[in-house]
C-alpha atoms as a PDB file:
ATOM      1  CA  UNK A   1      -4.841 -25.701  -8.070  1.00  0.00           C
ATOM      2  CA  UNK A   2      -4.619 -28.168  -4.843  1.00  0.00           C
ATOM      3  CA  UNK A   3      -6.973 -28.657  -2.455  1.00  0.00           C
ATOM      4  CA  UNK A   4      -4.402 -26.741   0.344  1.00  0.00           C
ATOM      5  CA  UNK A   5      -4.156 -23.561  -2.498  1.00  0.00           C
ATOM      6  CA  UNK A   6      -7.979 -23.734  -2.812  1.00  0.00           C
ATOM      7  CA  UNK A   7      -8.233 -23.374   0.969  1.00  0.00           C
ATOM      8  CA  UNK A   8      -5.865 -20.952   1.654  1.00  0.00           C
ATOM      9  CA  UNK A   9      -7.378 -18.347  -0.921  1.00  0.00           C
ATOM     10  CA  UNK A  10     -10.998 -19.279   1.183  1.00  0.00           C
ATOM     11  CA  UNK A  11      -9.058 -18.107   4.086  1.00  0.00           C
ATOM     12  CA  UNK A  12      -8.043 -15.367   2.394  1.00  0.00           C
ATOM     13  CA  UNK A  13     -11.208 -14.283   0.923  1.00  0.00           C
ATOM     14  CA  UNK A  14     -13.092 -15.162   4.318  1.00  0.00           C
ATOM     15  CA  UNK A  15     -10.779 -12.766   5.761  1.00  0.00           C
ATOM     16  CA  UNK A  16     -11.973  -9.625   3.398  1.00  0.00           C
ATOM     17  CA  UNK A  17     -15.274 -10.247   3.750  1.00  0.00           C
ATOM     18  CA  UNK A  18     -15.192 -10.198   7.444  1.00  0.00           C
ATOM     19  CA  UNK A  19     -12.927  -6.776   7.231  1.00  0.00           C
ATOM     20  CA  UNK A  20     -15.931  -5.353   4.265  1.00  0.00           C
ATOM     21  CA  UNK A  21     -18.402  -6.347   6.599  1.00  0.00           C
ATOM     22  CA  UNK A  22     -16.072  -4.188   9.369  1.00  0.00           C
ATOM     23  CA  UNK A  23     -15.313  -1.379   7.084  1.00  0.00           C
ATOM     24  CA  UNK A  24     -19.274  -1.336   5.947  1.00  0.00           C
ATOM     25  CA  UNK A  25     -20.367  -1.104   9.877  1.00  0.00           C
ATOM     26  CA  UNK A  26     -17.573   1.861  10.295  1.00  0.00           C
ATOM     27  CA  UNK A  27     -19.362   3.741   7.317  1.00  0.00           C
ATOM     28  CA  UNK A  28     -22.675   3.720   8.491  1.00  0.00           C
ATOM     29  CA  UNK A  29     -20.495   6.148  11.344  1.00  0.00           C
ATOM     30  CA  UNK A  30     -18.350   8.034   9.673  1.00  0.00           C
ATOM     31  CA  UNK A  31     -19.983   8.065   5.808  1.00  0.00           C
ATOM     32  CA  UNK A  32     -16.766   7.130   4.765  1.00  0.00           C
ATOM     33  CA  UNK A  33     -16.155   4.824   1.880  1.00  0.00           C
ATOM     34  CA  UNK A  34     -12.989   2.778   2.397  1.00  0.00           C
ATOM     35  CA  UNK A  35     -11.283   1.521  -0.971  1.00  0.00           C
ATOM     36  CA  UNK A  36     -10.534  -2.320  -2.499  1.00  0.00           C
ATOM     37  CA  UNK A  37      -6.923  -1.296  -1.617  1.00  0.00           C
ATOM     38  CA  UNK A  38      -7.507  -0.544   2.212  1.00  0.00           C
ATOM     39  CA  UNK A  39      -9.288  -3.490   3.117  1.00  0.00           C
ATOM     40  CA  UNK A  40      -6.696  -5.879   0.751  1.00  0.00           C
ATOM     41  CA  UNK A  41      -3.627  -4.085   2.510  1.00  0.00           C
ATOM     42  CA  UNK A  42      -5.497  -4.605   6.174  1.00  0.00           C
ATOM     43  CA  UNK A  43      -6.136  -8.328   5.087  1.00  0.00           C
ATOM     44  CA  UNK A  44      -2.395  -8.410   4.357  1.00  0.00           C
ATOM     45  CA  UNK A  45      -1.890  -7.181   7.860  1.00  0.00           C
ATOM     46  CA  UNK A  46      -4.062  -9.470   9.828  1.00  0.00           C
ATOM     47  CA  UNK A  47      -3.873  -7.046  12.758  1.00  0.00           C
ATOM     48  CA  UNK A  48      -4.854  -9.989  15.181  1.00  0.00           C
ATOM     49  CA  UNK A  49      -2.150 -12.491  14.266  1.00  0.00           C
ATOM     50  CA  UNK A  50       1.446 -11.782  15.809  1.00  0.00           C
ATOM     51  CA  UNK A  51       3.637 -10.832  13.271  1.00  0.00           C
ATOM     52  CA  UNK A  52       6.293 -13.561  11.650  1.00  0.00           C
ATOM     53  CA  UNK A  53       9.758 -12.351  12.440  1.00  0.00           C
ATOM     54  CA  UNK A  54      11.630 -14.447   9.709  1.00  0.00           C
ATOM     55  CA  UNK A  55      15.121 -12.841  10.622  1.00  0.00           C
ATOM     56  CA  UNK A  56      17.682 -13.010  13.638  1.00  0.00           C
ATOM     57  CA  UNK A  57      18.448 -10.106  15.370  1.00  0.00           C
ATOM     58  CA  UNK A  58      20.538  -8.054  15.091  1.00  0.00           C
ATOM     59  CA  UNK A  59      19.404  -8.105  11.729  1.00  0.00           C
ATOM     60  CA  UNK A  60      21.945  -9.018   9.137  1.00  0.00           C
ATOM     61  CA  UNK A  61      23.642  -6.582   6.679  1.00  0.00           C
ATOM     62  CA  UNK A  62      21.993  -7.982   3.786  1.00  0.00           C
ATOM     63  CA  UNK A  63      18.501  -6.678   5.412  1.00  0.00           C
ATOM     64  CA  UNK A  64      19.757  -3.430   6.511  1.00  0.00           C
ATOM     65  CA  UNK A  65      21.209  -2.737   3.153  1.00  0.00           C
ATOM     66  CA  UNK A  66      18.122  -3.592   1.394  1.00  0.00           C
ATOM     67  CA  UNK A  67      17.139  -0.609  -0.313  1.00  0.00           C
ATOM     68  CA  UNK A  68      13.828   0.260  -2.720  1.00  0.00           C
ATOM     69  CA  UNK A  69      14.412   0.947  -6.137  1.00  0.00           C
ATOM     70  CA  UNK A  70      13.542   4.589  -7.752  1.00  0.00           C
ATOM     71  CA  UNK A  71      12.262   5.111  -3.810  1.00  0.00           C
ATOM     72  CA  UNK A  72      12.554   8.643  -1.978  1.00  0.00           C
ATOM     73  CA  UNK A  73      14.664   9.656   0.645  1.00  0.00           C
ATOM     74  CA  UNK A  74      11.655  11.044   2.286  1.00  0.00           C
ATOM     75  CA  UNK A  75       7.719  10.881   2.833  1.00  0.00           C
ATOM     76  CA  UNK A  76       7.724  14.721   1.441  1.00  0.00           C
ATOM     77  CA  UNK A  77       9.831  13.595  -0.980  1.00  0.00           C
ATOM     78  CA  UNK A  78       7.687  10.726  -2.368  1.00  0.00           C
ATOM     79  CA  UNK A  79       4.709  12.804  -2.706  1.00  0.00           C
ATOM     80  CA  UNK A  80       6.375  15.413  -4.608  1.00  0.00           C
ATOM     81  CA  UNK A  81       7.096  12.982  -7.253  1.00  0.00           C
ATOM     82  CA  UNK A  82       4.060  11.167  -7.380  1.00  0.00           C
ATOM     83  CA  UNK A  83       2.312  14.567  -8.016  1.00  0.00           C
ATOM     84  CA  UNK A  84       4.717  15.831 -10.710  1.00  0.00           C
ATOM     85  CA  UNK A  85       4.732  12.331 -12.527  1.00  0.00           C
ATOM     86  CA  UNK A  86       0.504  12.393 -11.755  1.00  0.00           C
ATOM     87  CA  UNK A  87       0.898  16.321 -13.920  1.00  0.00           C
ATOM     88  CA  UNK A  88       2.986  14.634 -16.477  1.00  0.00           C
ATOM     89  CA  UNK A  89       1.038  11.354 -16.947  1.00  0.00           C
ATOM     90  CA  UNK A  90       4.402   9.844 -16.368  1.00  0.00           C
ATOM     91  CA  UNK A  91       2.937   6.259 -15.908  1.00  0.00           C
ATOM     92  CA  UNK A  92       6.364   4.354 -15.984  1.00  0.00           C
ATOM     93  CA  UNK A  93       7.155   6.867 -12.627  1.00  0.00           C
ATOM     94  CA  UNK A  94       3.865   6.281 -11.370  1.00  0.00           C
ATOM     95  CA  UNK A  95       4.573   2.388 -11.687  1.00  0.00           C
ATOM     96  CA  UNK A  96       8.450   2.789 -10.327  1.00  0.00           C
ATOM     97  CA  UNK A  97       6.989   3.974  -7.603  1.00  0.00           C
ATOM     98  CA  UNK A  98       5.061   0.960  -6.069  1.00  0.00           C
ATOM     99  CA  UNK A  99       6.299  -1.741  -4.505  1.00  0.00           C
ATOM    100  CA  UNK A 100       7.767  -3.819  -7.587  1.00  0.00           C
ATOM    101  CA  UNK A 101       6.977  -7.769  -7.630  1.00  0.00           C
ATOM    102  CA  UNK A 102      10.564  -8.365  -6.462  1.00  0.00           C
ATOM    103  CA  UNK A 103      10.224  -6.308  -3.525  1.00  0.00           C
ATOM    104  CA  UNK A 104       7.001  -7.515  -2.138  1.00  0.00           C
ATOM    105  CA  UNK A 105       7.670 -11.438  -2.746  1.00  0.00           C
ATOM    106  CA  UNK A 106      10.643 -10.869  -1.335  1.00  0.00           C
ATOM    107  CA  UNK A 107      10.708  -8.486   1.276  1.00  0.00           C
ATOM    108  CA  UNK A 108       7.402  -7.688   2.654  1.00  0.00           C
ATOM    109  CA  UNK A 109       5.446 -10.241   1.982  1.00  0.00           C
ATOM    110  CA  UNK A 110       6.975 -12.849   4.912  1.00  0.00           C
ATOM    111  CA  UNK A 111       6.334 -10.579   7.669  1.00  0.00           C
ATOM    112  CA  UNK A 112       2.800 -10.228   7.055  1.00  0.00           C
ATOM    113  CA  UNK A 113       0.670 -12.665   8.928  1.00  0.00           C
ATOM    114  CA  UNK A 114      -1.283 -13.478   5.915  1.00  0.00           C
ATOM    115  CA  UNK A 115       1.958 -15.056   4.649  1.00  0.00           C
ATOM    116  CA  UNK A 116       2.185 -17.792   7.691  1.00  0.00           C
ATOM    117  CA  UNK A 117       1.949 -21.004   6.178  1.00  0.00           C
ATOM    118  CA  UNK A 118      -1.368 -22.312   8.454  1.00  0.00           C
ATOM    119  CA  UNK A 119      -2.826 -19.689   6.306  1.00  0.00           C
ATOM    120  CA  UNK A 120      -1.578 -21.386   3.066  1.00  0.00           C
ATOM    121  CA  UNK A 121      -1.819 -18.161   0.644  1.00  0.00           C
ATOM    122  CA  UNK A 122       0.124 -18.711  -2.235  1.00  0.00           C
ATOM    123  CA  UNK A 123       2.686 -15.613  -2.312  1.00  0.00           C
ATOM    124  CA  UNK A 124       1.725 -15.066  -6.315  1.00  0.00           C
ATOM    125  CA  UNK A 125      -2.049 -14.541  -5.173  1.00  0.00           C
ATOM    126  CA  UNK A 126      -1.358 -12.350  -2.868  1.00  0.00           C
ATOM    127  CA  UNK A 127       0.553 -10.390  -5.081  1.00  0.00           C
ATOM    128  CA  UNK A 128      -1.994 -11.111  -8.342  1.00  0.00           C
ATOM    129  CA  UNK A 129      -5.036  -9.539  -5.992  1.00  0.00           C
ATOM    130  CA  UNK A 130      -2.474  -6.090  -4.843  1.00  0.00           C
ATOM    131  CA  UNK A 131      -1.567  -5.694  -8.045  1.00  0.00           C
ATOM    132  CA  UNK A 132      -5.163  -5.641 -10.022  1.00  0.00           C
ATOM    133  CA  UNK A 133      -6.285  -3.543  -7.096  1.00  0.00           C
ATOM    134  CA  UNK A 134      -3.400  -1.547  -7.754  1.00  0.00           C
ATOM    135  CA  UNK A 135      -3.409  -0.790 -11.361  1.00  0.00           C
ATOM    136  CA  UNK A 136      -7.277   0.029 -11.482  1.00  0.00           C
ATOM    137  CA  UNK A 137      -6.432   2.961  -8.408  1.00  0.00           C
ATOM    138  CA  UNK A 138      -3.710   4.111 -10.756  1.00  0.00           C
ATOM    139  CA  UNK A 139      -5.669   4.183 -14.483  1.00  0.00           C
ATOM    140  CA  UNK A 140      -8.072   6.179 -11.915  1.00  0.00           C
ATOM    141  CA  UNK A 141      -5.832   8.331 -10.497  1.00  0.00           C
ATOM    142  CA  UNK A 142      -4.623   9.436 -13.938  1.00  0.00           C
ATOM    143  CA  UNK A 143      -8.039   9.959 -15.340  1.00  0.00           C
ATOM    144  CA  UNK A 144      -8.961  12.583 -12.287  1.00  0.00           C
ATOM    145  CA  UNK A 145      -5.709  14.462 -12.305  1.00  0.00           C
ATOM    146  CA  UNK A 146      -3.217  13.605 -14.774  1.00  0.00           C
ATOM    147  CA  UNK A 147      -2.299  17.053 -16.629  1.00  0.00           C
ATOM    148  CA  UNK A 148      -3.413  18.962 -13.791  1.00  0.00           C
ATOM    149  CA  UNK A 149      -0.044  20.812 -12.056  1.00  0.00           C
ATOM    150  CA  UNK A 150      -0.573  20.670  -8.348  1.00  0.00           C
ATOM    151  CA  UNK A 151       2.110  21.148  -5.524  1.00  0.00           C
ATOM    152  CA  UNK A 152       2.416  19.759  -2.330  1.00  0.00           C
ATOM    153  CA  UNK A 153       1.293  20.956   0.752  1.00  0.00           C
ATOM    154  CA  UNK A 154       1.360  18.313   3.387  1.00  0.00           C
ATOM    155  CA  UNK A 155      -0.216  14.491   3.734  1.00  0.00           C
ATOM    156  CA  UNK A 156      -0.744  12.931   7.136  1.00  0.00           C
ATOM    157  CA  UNK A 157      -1.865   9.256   7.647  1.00  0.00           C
ATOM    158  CA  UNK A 158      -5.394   8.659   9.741  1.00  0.00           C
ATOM    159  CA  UNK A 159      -4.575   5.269  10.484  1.00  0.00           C
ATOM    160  CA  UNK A 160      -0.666   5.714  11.612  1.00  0.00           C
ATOM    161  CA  UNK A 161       1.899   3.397  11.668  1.00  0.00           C
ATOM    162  CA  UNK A 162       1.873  -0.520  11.394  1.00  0.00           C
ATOM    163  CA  UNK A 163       4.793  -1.956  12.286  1.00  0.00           C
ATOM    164  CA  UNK A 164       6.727  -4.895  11.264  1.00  0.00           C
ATOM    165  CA  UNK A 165      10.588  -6.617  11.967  1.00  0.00           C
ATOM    166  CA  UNK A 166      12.237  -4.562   9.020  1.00  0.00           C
ATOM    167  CA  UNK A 167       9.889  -1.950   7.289  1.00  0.00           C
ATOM    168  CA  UNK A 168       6.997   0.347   8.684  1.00  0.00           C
ATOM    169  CA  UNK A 169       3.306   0.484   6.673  1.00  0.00           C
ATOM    170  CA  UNK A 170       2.061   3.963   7.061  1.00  0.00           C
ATOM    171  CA  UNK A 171      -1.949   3.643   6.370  1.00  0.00           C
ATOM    172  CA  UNK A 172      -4.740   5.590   5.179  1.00  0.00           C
ATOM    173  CA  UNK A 173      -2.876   8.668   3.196  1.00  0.00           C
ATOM    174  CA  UNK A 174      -4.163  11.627   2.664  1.00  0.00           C
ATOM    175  CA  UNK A 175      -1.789  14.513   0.307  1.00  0.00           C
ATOM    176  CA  UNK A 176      -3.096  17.998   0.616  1.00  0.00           C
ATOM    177  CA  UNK A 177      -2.018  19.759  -2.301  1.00  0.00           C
ATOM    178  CA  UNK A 178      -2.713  23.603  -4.241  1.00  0.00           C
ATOM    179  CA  UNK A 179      -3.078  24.321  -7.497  1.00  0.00           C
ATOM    180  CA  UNK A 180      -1.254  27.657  -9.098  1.00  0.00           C
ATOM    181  CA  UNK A 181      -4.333  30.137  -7.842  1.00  0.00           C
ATOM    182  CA  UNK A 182      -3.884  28.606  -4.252  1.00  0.00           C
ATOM    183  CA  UNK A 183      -7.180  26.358  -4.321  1.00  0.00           C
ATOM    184  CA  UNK A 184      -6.172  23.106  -1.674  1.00  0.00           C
ATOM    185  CA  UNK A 185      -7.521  19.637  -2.630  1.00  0.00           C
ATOM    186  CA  UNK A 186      -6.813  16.575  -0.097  1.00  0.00           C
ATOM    187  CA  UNK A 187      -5.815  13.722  -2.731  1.00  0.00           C
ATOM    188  CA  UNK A 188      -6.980  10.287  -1.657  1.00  0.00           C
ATOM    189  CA  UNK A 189      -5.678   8.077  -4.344  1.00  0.00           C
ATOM    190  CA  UNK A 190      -1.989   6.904  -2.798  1.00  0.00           C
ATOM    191  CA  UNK A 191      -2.362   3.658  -0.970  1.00  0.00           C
ATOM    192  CA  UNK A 192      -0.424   3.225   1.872  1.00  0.00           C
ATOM    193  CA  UNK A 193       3.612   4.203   2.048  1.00  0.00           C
ATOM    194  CA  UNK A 194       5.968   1.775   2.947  1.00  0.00           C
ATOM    195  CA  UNK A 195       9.152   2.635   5.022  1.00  0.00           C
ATOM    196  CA  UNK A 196      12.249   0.340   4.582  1.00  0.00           C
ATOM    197  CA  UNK A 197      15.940   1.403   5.588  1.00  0.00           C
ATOM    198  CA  UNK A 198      15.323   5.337   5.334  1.00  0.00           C
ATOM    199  CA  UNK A 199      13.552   4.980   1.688  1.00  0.00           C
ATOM    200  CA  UNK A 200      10.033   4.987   0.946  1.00  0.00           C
ATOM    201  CA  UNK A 201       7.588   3.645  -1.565  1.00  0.00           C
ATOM    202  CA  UNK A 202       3.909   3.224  -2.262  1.00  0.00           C
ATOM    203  CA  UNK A 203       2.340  -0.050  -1.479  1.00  0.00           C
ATOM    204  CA  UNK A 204      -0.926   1.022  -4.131  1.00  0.00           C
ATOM    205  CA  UNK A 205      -2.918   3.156  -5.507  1.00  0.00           C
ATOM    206  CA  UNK A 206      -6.166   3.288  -4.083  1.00  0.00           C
ATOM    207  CA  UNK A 207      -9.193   2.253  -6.510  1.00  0.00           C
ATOM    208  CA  UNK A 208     -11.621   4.605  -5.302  1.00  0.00           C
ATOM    209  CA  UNK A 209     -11.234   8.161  -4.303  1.00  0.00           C
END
């Protein structure tokens, strides 16, 4: 590893422990723990830094055909499967349905500000860190309700929308679903959903509930 690798990844991790330290002030508030996932995908966002805009406009059609594999058509959609594949311990469905490595190297990842290159994050870091994040929200996920048939109710997102030149993050998710006697539980474990050209996908699983 360089010496300009080794100090982007110091920015990088400089950068989470400044939103921990954020996210550890806003729980002494609310007494709400915030996940791994959250603060990674907020680090990804850099909410300070303007947003790179790698592509003219009006975007070309290669962008605006760009369109997520085994994605759904709509937010409701999306969390209908995720729940029947959670019921089914389906965890190749579970796994189609996050950003793929393709996707986010390709697609997301230059738009986010962490990706501008004074920041010097190598792209495979950035996707290394989602990813372990990612698959220790999902072997959780399974091992609280895998098996157990629950349908959809609603979801809303507390944090809203985050913007960017071709997709749309929507943060914080929360699915409110009912089991067959009509008990409600609000399901914490999707990460964020990502919104690209009418088709949606999760960015993560969230490691902690």
């Amino acid at each position: 590893m360089n010496f300009n690798q080794k100090a982007g990844i110091a920015l990088l991790i400089t950068a989470l422990l400044l939103t921990s330290c954020a996210e550890a002030e806003k729980e002494k508030n609310t007494g709400e723990k915030s996940s791994i996932n959250d603060r990674y995908e907020d680090t990804l966002a850099v909410k300070e830094v303007p947003k790179p805009r790698p592509y003219p406009e009006p975007l070309p059609d290669s962008v605006k055909q760009r369109r997520f594999v085994y994605g759904a058509d709509t937010q409701e959609e999306l969390c209908d499967i995720l729940l029947d594949a959670l019921a089914r311990q389906d965890t190749l469905t579970l796994t189609r349905l996050m950003v793929s490595e393709y996707e986010f190297k390709n697609w997301l990842w230059w738009e986010f500000p962490a990706s501008q290159p004074i920041r010097n994050v190598p792209v495979d870091f950035a996707w290394g860190n989602l990813l372990q994040n990612a698959d220790k929200g999902l072997r959780q996920a399974l091992g609280k309700y895998s098996g157990r048939r629950l349908y959809y109710v609603s979801h809303k997102f507390l944090e809203g929308q985050d913007r960017y030149q071709t997709f749309i993050v929507h943060t914080k998710t929360r699915v409110t679903a009912a089991d067959s006697t009509g008990r409600q539980y609000e399901i914490k474990v999707f990460g964020s959903f990502v919104e690209m050209n009418g088709r949606f996908k999760l960015m993560s699983y969230r490691d902690r509930d």
